[in-house]
Protein backbone atom coordinates (compact mmCIF):
# COMPACT_ATOMS: atom_id res chain seq x y z
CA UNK A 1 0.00 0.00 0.00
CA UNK A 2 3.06 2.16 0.76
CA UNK A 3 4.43 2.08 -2.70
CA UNK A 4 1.19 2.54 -4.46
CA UNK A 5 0.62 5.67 -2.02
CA UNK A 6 4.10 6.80 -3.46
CA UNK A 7 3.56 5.92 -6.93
CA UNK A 8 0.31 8.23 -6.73
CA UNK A 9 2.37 11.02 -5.18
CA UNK A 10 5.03 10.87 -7.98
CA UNK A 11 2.68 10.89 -10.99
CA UNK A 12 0.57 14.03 -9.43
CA UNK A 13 4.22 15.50 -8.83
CA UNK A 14 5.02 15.62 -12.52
CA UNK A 15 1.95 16.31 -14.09
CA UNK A 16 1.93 19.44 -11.86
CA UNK A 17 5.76 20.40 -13.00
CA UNK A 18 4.50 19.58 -16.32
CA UNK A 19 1.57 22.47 -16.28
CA UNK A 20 3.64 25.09 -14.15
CA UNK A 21 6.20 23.91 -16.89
CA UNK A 22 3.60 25.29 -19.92
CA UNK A 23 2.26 28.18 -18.12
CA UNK A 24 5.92 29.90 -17.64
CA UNK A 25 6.78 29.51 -21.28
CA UNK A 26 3.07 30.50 -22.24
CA UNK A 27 4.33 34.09 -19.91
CA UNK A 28 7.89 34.36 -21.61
CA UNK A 29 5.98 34.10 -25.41
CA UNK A 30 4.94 37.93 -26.99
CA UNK A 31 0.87 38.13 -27.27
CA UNK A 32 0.60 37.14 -30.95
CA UNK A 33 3.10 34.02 -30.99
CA UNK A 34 1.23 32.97 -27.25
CA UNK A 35 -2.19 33.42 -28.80
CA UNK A 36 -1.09 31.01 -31.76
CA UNK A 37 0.34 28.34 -28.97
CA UNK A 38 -3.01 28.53 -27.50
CA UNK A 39 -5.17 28.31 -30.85
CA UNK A 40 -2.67 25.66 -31.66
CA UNK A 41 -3.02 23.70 -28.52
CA UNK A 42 -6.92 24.17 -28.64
CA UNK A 43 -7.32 22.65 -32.23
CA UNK A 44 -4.79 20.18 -31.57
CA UNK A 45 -6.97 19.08 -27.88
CA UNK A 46 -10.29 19.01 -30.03
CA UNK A 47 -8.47 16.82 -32.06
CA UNK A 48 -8.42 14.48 -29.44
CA UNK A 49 -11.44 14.95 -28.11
CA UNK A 50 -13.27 14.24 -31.71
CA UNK A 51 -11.24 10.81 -31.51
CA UNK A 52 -11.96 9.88 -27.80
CA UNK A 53 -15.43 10.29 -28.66
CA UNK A 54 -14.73 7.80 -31.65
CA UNK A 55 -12.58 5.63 -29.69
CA UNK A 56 -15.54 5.41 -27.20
CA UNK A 57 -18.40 4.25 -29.72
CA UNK A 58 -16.26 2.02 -31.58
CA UNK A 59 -15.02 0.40 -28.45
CA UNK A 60 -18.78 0.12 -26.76
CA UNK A 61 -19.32 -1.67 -29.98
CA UNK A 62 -16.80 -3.93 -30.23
CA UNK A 63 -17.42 -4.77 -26.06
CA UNK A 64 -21.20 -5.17 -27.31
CA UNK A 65 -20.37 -7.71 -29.88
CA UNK A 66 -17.69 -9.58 -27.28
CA UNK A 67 -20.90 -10.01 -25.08
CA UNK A 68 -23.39 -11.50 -27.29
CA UNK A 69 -20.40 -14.00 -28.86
CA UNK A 70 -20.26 -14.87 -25.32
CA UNK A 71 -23.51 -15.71 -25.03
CA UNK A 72 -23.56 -17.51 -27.94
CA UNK A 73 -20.97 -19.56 -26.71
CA UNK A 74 -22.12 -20.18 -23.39
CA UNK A 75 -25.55 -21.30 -25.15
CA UNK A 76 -24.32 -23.56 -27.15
CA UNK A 77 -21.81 -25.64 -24.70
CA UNK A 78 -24.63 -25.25 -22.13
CA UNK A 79 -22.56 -23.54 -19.10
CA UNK A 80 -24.38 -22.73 -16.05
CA UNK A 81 -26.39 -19.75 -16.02
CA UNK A 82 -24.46 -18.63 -12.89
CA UNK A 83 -21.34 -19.00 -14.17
CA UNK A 84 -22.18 -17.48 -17.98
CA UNK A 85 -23.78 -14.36 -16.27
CA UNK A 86 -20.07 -13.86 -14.10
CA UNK A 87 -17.37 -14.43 -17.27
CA UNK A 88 -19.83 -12.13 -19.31
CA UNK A 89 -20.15 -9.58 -16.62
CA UNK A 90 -16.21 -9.54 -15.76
CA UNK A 91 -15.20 -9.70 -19.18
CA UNK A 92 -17.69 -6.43 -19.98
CA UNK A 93 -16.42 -4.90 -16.77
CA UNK A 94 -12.76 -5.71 -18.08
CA UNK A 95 -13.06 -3.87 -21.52
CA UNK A 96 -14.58 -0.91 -20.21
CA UNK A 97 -11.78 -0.19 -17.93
CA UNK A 98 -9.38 -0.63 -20.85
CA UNK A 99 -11.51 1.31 -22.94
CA UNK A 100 -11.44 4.43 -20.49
CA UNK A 101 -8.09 4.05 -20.10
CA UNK A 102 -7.49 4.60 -23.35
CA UNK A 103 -9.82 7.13 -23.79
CA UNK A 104 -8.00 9.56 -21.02
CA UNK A 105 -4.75 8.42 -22.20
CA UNK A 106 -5.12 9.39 -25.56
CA UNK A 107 -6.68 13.16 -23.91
CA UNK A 108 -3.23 13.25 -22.75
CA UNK A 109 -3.79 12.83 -18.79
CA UNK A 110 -1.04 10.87 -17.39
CA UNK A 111 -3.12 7.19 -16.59
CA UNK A 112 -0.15 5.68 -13.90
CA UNK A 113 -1.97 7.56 -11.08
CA UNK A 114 -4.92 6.30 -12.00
CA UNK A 115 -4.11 2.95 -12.81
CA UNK A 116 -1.92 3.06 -9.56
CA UNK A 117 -5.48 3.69 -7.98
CA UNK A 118 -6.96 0.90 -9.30
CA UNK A 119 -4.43 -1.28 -7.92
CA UNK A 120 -4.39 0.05 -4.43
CA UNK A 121 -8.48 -0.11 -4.81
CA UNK A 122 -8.46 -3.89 -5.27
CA UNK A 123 -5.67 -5.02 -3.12
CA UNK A 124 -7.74 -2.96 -0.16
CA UNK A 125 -11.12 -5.17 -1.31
CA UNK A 126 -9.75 -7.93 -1.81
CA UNK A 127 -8.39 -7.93 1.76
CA UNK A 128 -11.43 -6.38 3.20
CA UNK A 129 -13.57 -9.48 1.43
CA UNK A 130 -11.11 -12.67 1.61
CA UNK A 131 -13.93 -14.67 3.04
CA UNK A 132 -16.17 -13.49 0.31
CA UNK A 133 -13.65 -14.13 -2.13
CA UNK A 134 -13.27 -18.03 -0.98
CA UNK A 135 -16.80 -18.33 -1.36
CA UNK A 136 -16.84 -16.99 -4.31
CA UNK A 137 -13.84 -19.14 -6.29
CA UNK A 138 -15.70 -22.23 -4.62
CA UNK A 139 -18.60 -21.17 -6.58
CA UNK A 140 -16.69 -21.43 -9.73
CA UNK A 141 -15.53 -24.33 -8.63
CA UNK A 142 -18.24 -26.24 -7.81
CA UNK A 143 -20.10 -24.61 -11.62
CA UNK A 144 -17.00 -25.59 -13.23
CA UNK A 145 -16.32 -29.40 -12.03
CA UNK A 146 -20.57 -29.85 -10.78
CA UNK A 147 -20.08 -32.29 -7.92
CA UNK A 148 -23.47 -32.10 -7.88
CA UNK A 149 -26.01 -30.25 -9.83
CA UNK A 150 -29.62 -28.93 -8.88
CA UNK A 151 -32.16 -31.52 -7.73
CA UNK A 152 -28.94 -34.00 -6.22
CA UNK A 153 -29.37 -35.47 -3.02
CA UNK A 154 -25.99 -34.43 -0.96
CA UNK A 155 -24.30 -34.76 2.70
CA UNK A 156 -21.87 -32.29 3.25
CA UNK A 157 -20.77 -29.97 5.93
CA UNK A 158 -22.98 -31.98 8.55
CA UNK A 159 -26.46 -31.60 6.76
CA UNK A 160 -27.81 -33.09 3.62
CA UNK A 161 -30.87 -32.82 1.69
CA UNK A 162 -31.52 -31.81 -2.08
CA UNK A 163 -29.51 -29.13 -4.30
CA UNK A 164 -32.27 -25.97 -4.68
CA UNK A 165 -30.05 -23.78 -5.94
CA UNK A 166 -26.53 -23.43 -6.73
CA UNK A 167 -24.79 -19.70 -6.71
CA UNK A 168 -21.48 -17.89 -6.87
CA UNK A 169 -21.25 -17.79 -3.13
CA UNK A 170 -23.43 -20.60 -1.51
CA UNK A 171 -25.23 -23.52 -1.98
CA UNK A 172 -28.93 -23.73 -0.91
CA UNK A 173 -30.30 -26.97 -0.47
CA UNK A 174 -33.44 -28.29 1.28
CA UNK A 175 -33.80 -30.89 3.76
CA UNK A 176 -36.30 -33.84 4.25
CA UNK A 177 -38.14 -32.23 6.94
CA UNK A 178 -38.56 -28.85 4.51
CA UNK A 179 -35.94 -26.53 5.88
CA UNK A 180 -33.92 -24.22 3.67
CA UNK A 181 -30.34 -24.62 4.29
CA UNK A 182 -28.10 -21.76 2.64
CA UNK A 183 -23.79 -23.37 2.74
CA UNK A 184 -21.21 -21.32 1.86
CA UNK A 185 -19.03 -22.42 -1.24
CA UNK A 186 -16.02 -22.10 0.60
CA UNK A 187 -15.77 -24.79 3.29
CA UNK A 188 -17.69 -27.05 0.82
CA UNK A 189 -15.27 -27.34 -1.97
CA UNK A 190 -12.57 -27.94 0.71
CA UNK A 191 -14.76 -31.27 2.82
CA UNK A 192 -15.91 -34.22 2.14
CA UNK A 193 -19.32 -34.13 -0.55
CA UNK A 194 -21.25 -37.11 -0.59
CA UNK A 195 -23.31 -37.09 -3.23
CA UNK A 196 -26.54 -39.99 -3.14
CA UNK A 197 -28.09 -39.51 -6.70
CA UNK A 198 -24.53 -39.17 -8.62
CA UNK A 199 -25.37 -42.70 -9.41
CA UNK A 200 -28.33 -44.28 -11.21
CA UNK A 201 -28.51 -47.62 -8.68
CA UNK A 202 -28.06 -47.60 -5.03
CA UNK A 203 -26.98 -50.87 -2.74
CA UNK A 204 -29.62 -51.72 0.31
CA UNK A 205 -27.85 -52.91 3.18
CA UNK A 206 -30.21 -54.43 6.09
CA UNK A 207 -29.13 -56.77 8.76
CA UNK A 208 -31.61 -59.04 10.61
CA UNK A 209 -31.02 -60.64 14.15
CA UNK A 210 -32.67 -63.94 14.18
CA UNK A 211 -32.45 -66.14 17.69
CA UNK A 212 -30.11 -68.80 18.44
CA UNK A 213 -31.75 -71.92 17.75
CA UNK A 214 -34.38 -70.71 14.95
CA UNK A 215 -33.70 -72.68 11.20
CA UNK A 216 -31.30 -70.32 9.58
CA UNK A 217 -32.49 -71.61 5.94
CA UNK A 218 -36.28 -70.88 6.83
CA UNK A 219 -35.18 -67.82 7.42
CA UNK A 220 -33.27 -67.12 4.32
CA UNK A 221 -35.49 -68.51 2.46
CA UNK A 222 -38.62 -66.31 3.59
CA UNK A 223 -35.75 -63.34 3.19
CA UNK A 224 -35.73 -64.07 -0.56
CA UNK A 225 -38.94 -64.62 -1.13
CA UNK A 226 -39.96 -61.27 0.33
CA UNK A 227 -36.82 -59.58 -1.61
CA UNK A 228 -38.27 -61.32 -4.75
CA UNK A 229 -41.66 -59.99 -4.31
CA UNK A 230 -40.73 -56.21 -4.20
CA UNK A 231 -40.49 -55.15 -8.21
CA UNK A 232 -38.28 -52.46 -7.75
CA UNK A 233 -35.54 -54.72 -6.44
CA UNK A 234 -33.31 -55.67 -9.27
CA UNK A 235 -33.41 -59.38 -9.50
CA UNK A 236 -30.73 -60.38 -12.01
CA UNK A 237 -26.92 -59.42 -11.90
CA UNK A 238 -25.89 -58.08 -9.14
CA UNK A 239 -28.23 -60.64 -7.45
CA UNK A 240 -29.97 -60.23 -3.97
CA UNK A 241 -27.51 -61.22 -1.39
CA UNK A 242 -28.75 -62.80 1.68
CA UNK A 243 -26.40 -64.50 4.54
CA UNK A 244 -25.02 -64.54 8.07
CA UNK A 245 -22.24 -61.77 8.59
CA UNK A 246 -21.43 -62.64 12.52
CA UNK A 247 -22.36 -64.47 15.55
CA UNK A 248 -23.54 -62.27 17.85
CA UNK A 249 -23.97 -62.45 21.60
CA UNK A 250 -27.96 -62.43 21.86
CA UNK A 251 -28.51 -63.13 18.28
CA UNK A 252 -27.24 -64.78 14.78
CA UNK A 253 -26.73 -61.63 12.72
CA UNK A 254 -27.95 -62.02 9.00
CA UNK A 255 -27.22 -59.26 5.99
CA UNK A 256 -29.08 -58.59 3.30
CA UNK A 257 -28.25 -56.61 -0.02
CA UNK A 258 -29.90 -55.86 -2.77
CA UNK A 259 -29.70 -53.08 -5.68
CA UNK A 260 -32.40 -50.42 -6.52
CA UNK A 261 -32.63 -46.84 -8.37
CA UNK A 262 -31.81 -44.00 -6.91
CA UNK A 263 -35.32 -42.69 -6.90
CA UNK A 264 -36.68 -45.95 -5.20
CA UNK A 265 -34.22 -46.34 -2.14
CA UNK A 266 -36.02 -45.35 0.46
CA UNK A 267 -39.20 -46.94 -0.15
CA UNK A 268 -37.45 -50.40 -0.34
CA UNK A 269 -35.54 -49.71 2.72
CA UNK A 270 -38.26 -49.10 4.61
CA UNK A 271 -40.98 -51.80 3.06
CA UNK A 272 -37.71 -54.54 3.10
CA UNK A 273 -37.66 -53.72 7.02
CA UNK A 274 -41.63 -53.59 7.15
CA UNK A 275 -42.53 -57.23 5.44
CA UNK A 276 -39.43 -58.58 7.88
CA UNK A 277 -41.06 -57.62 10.85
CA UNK A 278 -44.27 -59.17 9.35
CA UNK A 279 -43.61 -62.24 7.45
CA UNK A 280 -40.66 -63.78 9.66
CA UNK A 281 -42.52 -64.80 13.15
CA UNK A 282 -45.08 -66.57 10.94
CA UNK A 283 -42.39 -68.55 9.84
CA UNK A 284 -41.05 -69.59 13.17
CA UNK A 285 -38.61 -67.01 13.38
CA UNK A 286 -37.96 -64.86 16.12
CA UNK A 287 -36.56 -61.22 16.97
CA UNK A 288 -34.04 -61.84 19.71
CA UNK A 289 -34.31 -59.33 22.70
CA UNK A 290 -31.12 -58.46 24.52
CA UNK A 291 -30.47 -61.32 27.09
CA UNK A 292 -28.09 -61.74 30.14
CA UNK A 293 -27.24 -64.92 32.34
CA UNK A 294 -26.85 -63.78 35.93
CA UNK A 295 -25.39 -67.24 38.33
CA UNK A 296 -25.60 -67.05 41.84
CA UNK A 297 -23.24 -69.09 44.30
CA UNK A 298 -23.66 -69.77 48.00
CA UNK A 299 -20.88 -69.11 50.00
């Protein structure tokens, strides 16, 4: 910041020597040779003022026609809307700053001071906003690579639910029970995402305690035949997989797995664990409950 205040100093510092410069030798000339400086200098500045004023239209036409081929562009290879509003509103931001530039530069005011300004203008924002800014270049992020897109089903951060909206500097998604969560882009490029519809089939993992003692093939059996009976299981390749994982303490622990869209996962889960609880006691087998042996001695 020191050295831009300095540069800024130093550029007003000579265009000031510069003028006192003109003004002394404007005193020294006789009337009729300083009147022809001046009518000289006057013709010569509305010169430059007739091509400024050309410079400008042709330039706001040329940043015109830079915007729409961007658009075009960004239509045809489909880029988020997000994302093609931000590159076209940069870009147009970009060329007008040049284009001023080059208007007062060619008016003959010295640009460094003001360029110098510019500088010192967006070091002081973009300290001021570094949080803002991390958001925002995890926005572009998250447009550019889409580790998830809008309508997803995603955990991240400590909350999940699905993708409303996605914008330059957070995330809104909405949660099972109907609450609007708003995440900033930030933290979410840099943690875990898991994303639950990123794939068109989803695995159903279940286990099922059956007592010690109950006919572990009656059991599997009446497992398959209620996995077989729900349509939106997938049947063929990968097959349902049905069989005992461990030996627990109270119970003998069996795990079932089957595949299913996406869409469909929680309605299996939930019917899968619903026809269990139903179908197995009428086949003889039995929910453990949590059981402990207690001996006594006499002493």
């Amino acid at each position: 910041m020191k050295f831009l205040q300095a540069d800024l100093i130093a550029a007003d510092s000579v265009a000031t020597a510069k003028l006192t410069q003109t003004v002394e030798t404007i005193k020294e000339m006789p009337f009729q040779e300083a009147l022809e400086f001046v009518t000289k200098g006057l013709w010569g500045f509305a010169w430059d003022i007739l091509i400024a004023v050309a410079i400008y239209v042709v330039g706001r036409w040329v940043i015109r026609y830079i915007d729409r081929l961007l658009g075009r562009i960004f239509d045809r290879r489909k880029v988020e809307i997000s994302l093609a509003k931000f590159v076209r509103s940069f870009v147009k931001a970009a060329l007008y700053v040049i284009l001023i530039v080059s208007i007062v530069r060619k008016l003959g005011v010295d640009t460094s001071s003001f360029v110098a300004l510019l500088a010192s203008t967006g070091v002081a924002i973009g300290m001021a906003l570094s949080g803002t800014l991390q958001n925002f270049a995890g926005g572009i992020m998250i447009l550019l690579l889409r580790p998830f897109r809008i309508g997803d089903y995603i955990q991240t951060q400590g909350y999940e639910g699905s993708v409303k909206e996605i914008k330059l500097f957070n995330t809104v998604i909405n949660t099972p029970d109907n609450k609007l969560i708003t995440l900033p882009n930030g933290p979410i490029v840099n943690n875990v995402i898991n994303n639950f519809s990123a794939e068109n089939r989803r695995r159903v993992d279940l286990t099922v305690a059956i007592s010690y003692g109950d006919d572990y093939d009656t059991a599997r059996e009446a497992l398959l035949a209620i996995i077989a009976a729900d349509s939106r299981i997938e049947q063929e390749a990968p097959a349902p997989f049905v069989a005992i994982s461990s030996l627990g303490d109270n119970s003998v622990n069996i795990v079932v797995r089957v595949w299913t869209n996406s869409a469909d996962y929680w309605g299996v889960y939930h019917g899968l664990n619903e026809q269990i609880y139903k179908q197995l006691p009428a086949k003889g087998v039995h929910f453990p409950f949590p059981q402990l042996d207690v001996h006594l001695t006499k002493e």
